[in-house]
C-alpha atoms as a PDB file:
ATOM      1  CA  UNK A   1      40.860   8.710  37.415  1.00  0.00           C
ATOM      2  CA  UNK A   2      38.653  10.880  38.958  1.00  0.00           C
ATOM      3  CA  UNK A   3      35.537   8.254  39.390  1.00  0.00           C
ATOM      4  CA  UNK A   4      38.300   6.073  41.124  1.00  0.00           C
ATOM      5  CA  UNK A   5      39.071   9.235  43.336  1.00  0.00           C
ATOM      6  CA  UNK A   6      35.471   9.523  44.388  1.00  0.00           C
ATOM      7  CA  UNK A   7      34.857   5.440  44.863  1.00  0.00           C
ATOM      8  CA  UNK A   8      37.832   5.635  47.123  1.00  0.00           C
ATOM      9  CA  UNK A   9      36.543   8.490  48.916  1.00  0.00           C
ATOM     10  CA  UNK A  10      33.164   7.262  49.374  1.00  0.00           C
ATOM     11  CA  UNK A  11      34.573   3.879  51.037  1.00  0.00           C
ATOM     12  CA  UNK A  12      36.795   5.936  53.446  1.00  0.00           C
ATOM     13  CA  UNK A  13      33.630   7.410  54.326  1.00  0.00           C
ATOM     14  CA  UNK A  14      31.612   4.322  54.851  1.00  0.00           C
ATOM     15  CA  UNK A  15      34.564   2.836  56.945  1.00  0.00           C
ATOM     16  CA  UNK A  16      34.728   5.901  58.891  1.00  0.00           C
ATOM     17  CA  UNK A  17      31.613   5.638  59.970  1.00  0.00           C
ATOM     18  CA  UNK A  18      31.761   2.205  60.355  1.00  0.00           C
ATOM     19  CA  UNK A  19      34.421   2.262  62.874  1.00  0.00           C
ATOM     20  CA  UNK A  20      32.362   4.922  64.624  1.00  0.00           C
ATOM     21  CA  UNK A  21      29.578   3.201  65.240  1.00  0.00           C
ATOM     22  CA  UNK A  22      31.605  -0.060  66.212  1.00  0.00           C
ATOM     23  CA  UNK A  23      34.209   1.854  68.630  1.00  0.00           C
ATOM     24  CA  UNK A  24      33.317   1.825  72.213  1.00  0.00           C
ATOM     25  CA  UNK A  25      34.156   3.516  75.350  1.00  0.00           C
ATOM     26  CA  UNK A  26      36.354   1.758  78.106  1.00  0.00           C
ATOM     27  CA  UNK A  27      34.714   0.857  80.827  1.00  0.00           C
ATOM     28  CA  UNK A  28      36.010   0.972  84.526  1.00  0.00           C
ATOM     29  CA  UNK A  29      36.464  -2.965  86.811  1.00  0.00           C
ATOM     30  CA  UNK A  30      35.857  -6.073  85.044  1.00  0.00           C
ATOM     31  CA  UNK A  31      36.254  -6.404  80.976  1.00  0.00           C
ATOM     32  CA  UNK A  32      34.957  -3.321  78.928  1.00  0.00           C
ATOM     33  CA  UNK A  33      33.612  -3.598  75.814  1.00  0.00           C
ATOM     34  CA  UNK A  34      35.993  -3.739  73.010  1.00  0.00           C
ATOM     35  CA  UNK A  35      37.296  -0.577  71.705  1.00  0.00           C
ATOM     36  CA  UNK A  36      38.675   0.417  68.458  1.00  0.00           C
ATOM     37  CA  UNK A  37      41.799  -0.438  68.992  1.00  0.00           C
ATOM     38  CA  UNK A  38      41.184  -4.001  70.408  1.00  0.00           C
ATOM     39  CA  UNK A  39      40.223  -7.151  68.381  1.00  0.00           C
ATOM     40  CA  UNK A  40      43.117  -6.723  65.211  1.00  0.00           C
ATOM     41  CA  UNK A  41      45.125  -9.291  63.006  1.00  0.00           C
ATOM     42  CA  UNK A  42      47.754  -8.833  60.859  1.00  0.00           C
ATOM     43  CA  UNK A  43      47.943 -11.766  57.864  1.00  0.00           C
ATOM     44  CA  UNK A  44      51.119 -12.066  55.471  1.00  0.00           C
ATOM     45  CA  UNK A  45      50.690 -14.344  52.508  1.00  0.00           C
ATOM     46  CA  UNK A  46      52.032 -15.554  49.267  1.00  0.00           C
ATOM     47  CA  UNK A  47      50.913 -17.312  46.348  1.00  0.00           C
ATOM     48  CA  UNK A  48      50.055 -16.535  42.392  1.00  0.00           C
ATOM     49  CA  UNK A  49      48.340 -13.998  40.219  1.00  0.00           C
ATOM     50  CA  UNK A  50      47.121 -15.328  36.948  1.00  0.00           C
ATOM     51  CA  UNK A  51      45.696 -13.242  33.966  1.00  0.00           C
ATOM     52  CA  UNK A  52      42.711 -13.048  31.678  1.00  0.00           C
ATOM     53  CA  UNK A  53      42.665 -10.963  28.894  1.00  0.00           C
ATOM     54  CA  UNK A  54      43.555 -10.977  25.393  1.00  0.00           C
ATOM     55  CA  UNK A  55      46.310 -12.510  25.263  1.00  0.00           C
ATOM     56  CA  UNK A  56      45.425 -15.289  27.454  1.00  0.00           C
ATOM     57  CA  UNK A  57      44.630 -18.829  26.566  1.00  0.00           C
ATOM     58  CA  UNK A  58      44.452 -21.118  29.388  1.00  0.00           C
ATOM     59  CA  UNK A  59      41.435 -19.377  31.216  1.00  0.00           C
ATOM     60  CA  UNK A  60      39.875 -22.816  31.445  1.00  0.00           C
ATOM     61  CA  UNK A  61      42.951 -25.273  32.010  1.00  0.00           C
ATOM     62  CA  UNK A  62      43.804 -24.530  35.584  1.00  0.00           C
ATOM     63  CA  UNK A  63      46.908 -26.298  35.478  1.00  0.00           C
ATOM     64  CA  UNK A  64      48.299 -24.196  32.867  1.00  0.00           C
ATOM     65  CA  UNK A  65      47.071 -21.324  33.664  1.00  0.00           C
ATOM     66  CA  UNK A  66      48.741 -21.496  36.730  1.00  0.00           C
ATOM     67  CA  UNK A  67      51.695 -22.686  35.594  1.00  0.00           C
ATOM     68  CA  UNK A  68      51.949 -20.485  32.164  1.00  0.00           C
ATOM     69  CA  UNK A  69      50.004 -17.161  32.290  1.00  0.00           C
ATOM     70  CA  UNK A  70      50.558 -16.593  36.353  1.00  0.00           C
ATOM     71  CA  UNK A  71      53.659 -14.763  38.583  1.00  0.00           C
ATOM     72  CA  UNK A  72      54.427 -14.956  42.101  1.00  0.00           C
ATOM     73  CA  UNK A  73      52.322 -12.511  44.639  1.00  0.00           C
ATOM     74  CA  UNK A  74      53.115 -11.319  47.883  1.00  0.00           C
ATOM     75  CA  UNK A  75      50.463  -9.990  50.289  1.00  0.00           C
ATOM     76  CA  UNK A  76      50.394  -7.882  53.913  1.00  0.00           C
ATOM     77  CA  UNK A  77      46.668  -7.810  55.171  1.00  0.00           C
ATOM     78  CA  UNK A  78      45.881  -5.461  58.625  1.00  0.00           C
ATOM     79  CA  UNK A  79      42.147  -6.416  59.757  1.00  0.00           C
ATOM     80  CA  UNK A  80      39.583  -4.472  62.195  1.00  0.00           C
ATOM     81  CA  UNK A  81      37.681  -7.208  63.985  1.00  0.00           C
ATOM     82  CA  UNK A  82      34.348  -6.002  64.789  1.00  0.00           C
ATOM     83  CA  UNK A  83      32.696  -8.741  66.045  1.00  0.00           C
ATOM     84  CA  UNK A  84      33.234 -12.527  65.002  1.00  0.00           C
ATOM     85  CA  UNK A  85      30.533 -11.839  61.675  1.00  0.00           C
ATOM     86  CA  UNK A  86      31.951  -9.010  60.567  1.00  0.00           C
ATOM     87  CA  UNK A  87      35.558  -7.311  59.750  1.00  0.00           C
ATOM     88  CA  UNK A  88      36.890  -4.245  57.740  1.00  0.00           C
ATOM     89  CA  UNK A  89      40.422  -5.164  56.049  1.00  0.00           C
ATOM     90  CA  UNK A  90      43.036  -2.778  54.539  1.00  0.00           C
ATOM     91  CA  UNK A  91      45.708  -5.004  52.034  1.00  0.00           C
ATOM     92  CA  UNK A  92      48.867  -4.523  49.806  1.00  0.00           C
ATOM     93  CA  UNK A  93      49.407  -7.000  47.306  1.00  0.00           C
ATOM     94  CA  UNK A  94      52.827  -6.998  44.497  1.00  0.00           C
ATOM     95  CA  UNK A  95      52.065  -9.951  42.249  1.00  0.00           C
ATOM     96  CA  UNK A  96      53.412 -10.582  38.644  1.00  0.00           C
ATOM     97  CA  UNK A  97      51.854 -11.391  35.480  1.00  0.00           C
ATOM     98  CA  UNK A  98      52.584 -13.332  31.988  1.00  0.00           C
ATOM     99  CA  UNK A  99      51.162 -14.964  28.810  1.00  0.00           C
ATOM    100  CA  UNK A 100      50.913 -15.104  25.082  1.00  0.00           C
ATOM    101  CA  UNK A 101      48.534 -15.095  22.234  1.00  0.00           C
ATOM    102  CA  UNK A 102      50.571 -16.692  19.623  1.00  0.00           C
ATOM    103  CA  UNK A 103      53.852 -17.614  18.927  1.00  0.00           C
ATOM    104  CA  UNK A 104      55.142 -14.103  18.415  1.00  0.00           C
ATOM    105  CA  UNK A 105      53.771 -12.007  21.237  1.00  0.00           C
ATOM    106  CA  UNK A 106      54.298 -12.495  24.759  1.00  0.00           C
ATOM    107  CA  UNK A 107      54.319 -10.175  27.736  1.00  0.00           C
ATOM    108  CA  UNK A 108      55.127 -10.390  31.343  1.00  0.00           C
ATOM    109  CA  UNK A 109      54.030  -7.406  34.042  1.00  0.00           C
ATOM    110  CA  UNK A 110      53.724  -6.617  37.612  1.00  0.00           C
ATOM    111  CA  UNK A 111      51.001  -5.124  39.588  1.00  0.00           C
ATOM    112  CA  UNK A 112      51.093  -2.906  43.152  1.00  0.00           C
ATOM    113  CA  UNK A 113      47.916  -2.872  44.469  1.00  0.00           C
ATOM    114  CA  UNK A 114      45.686  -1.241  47.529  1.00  0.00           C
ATOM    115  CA  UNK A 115      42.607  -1.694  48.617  1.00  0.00           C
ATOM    116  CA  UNK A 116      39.992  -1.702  51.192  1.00  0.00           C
ATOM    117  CA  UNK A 117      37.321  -4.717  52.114  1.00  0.00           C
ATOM    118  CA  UNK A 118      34.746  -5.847  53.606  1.00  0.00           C
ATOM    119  CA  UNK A 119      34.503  -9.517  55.327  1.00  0.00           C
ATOM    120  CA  UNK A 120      31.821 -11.422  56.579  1.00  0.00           C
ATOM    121  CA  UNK A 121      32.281 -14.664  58.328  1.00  0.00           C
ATOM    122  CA  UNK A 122      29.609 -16.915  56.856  1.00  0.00           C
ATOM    123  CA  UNK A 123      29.666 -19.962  59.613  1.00  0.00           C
ATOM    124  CA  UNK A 124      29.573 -17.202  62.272  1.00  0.00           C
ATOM    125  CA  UNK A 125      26.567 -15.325  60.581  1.00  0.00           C
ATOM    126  CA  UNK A 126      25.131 -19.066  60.047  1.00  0.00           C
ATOM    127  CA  UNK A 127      25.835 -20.554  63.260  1.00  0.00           C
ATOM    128  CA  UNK A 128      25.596 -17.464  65.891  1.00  0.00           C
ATOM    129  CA  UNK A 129      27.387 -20.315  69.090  1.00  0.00           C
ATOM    130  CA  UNK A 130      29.827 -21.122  66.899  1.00  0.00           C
ATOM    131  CA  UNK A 131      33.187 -21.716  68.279  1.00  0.00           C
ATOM    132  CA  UNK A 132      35.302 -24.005  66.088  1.00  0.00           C
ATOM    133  CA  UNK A 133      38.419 -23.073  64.814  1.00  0.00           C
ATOM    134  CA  UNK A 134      37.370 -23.413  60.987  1.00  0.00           C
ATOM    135  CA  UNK A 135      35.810 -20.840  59.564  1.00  0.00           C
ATOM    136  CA  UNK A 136      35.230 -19.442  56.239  1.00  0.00           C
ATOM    137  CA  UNK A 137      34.806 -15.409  55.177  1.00  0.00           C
ATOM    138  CA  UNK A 138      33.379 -13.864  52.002  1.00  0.00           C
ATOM    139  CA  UNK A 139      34.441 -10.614  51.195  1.00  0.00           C
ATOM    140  CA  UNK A 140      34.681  -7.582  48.639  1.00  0.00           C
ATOM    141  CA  UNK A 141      36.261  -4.483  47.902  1.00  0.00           C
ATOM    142  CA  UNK A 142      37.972  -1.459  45.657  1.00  0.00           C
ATOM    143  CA  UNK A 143      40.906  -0.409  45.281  1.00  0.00           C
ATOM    144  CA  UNK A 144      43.641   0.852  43.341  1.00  0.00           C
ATOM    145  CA  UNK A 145      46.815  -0.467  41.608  1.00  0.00           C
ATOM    146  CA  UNK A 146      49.651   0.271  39.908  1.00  0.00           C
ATOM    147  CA  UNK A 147      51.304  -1.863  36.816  1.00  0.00           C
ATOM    148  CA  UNK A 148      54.206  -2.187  34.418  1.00  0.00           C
ATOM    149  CA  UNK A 149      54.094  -4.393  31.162  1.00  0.00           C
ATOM    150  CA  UNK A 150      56.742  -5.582  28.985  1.00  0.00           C
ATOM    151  CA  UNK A 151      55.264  -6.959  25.459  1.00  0.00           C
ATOM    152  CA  UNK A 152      57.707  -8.713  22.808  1.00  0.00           C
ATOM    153  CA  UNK A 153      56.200  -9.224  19.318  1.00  0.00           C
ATOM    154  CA  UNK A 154      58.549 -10.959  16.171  1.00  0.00           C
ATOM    155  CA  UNK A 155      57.585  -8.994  13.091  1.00  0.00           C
ATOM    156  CA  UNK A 156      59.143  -9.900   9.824  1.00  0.00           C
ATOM    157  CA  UNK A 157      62.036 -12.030  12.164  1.00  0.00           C
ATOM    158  CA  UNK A 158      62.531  -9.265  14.410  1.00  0.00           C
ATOM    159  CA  UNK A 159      61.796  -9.043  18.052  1.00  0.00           C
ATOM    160  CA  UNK A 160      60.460  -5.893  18.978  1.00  0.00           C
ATOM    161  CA  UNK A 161      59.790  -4.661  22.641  1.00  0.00           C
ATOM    162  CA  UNK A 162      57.560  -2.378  24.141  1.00  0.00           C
ATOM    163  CA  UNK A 163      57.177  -0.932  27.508  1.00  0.00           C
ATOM    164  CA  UNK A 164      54.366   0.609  28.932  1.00  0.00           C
ATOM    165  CA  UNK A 165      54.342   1.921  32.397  1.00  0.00           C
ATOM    166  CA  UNK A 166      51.095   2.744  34.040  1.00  0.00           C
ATOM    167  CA  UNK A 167      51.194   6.965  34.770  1.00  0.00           C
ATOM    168  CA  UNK A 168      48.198   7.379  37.317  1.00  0.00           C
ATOM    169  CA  UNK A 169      46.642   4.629  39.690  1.00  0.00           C
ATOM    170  CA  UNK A 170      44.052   2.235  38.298  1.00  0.00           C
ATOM    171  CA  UNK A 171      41.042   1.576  39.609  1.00  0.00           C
ATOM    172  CA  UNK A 172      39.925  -2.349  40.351  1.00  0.00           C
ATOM    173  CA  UNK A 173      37.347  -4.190  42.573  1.00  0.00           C
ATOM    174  CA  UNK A 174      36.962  -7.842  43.804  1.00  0.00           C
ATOM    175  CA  UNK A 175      35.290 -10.004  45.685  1.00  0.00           C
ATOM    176  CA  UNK A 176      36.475 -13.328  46.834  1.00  0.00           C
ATOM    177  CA  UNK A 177      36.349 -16.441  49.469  1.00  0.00           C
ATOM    178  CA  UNK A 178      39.095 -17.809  51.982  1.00  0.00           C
ATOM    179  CA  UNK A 179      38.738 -20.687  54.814  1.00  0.00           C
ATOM    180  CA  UNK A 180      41.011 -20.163  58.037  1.00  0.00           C
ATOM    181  CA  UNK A 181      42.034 -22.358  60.671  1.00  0.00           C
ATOM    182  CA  UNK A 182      43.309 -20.926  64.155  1.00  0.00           C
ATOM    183  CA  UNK A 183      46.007 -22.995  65.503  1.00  0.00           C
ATOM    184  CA  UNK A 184      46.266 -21.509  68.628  1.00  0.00           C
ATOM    185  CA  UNK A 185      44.173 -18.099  69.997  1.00  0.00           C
ATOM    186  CA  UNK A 186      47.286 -16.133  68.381  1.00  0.00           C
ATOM    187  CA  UNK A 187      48.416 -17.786  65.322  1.00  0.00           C
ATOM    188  CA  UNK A 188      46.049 -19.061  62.491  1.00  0.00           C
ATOM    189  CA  UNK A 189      46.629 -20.520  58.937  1.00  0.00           C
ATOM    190  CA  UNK A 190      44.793 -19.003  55.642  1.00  0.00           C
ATOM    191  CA  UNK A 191      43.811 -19.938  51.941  1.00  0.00           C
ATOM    192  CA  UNK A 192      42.296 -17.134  49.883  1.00  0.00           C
ATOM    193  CA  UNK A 193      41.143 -16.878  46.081  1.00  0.00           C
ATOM    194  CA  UNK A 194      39.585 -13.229  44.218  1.00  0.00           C
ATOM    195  CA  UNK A 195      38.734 -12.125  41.040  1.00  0.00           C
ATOM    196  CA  UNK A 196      39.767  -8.680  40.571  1.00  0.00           C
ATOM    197  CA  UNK A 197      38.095  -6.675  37.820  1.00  0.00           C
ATOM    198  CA  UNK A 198      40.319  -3.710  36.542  1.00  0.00           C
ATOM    199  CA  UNK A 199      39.332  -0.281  34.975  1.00  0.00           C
ATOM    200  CA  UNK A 200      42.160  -0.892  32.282  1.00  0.00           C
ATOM    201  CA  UNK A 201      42.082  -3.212  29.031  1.00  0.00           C
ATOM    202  CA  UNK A 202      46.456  -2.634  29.088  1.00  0.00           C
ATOM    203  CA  UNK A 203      47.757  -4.957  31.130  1.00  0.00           C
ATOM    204  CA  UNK A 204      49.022  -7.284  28.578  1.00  0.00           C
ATOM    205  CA  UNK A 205      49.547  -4.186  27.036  1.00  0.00           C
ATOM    206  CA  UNK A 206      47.254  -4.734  24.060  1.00  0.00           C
ATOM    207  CA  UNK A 207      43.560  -3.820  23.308  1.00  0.00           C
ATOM    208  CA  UNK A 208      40.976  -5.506  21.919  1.00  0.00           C
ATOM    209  CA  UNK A 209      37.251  -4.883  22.115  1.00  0.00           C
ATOM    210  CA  UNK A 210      37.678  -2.508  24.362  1.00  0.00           C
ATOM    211  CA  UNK A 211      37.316  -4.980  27.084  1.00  0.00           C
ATOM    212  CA  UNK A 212      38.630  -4.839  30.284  1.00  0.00           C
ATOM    213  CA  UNK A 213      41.793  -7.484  31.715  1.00  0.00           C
ATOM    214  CA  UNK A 214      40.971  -8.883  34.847  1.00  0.00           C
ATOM    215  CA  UNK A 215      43.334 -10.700  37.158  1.00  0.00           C
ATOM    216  CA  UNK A 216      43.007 -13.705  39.869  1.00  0.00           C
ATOM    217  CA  UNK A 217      45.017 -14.166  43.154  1.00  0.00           C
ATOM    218  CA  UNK A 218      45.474 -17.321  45.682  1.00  0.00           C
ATOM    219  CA  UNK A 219      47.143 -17.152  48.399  1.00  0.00           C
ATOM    220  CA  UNK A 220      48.137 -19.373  51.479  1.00  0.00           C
ATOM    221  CA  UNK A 221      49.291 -17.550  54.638  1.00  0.00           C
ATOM    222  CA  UNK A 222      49.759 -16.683  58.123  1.00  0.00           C
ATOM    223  CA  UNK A 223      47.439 -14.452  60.430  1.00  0.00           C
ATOM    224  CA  UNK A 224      48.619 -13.313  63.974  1.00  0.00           C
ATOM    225  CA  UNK A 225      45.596 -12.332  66.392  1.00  0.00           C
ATOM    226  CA  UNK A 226      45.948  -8.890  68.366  1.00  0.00           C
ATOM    227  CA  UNK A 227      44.032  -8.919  71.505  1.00  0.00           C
ATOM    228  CA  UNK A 228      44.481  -4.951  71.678  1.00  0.00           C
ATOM    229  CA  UNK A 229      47.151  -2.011  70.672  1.00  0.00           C
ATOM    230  CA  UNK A 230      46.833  -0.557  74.158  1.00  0.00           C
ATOM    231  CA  UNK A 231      48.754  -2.240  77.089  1.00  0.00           C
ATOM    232  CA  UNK A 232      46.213  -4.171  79.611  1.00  0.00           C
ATOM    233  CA  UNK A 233      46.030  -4.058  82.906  1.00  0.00           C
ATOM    234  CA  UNK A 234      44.520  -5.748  86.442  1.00  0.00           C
ATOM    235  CA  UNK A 235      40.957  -3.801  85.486  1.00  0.00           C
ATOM    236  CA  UNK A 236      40.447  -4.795  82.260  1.00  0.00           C
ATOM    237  CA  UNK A 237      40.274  -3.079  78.847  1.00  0.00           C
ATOM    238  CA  UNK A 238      41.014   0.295  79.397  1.00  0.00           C
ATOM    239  CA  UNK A 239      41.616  -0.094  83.127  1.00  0.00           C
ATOM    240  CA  UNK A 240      43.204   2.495  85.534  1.00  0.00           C
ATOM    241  CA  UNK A 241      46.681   1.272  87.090  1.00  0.00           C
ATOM    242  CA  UNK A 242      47.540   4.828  88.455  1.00  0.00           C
ATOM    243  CA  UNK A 243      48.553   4.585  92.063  1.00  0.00           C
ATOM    244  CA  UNK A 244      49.145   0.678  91.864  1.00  0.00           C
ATOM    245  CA  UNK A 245      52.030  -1.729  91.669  1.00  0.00           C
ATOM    246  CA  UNK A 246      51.993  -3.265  87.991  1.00  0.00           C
ATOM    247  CA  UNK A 247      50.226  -6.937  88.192  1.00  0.00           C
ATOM    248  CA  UNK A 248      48.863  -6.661  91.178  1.00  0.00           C
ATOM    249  CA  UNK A 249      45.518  -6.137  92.796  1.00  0.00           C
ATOM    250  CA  UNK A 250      44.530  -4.240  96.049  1.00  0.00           C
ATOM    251  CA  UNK A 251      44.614  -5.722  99.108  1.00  0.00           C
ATOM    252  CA  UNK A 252      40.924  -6.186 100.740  1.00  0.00           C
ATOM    253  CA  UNK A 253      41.354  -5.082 104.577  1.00  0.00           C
ATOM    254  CA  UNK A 254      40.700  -7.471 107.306  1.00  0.00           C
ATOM    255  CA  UNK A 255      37.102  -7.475 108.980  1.00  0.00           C
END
């Protein structure tokens, strides 16, 4: 618990100063540069998040795995623009989990999970004049997450039940891949996949090895563009309206 404390702590650092070095001043007439509040999305998604652990058996038959040892996920994603290479993202993810060794265990659970990332743009980085809609990011992160597990074993004909639910945060970090396509300068359409590697060998409640579970999730969502939090104005980014009728610009004198 405490190494996760200090991971976490040394990312909130590292994005702090991040968004420091990235946040500029307004600037007065024409269009400032962007500040830290400018150049946001916000991307909701669903999709699934399959297991592998012990008591998994499909890790190599997608189909099934999908199908047999996966749950529905929901995701919110908020995302720092700071250029069109390079991003910072803060997500929440609820997904659910399931599977079975043998014929007499089985368990199903549910994760919470939040985390911080990093995102880099790789046709941008590639291509520096780029300016189709397609692109496609690679990313990686830590986080934390939270889980509950319900495991049913039949011992001598009787189904017994256990219940194990997770006291303290877990830590877990991924890295990942997801192409997007903006329909329109606003609205743009998303398909994501990461492995996520967690601290914690319980989430099929049952141990083995002492090796670590480890989850998948893919999503397919919906990203709206933020041009800026702050409210624009004639000048610009950042622009002064004081004094001014809203919308409209001085009037030159005649010569």
């Amino acid at each position: 618990m405490k190494r996760s404390i200090k991971i976490l702590v040394l990312i909130s650092i590292i994005a702090g100063t991040t968004f420091s070095e990235f946040a500029y001043s307004q600037a007065w007439g024409g269009k400032g540069k962007p500040g830290f509040w400018d150049d946001w999305s916000i991307n909701g998604n669903a999709g699934l998040t399959s297991f592998f652990g012990d008591l998994s058996i499909y890790d190599t038959e997608i189909v099934d795995k999908l199908t047999k040892e996966s749950g529905p996920a929901l995701g919110g994603i908020l995302t720092k623009h700071f250029s069109n290479k390079f991003a910072m993202s803060g997500q929440l993810l609820y997904g659910g989990l399931k599977g079975e060794n043998t014929a007499k265990t089985s368990f199903e659970a549910s994760i919470i999970e939040y985390n911080f990332h990093l995102r880099v743009n790789l046709v941008n980085l590639i291509f520096a004049d780029n300016y189709a809609p397609v692109g496609l990011d690679v990313y990686a992160g830590a986080g934390q997450f939270l889980f509950n597990v319900t495991k049913w074993s039949v011992q001598e004909e009787t189904t017994q039940t256990e219940v194990h639910n997770t006291g303290t945060p877990e830590f877990v970090y991924f890295f990942g891949a997801g192409a997007f396509y903006k329909i329109t300068d606003k609205i743009g359409a998303t398909a994501d996949l990461a492995l996520r590697q967690a601290q914690n060998d319980k989430l099929d409640d049952f141990s083995k090895n002492g090796n670590f579970d480890y989850y998948t999730h893919i999503s397919f969502g919906i990203t709206y563009y933020i041009d800026s939090f702050k409210k624009q104005s004639a000048f610009g980014r950042g622009g002064s309206t004081k004094g001014r009728m809203p919308g409209r610009l001085p009037m030159r004198r005649r010569r």
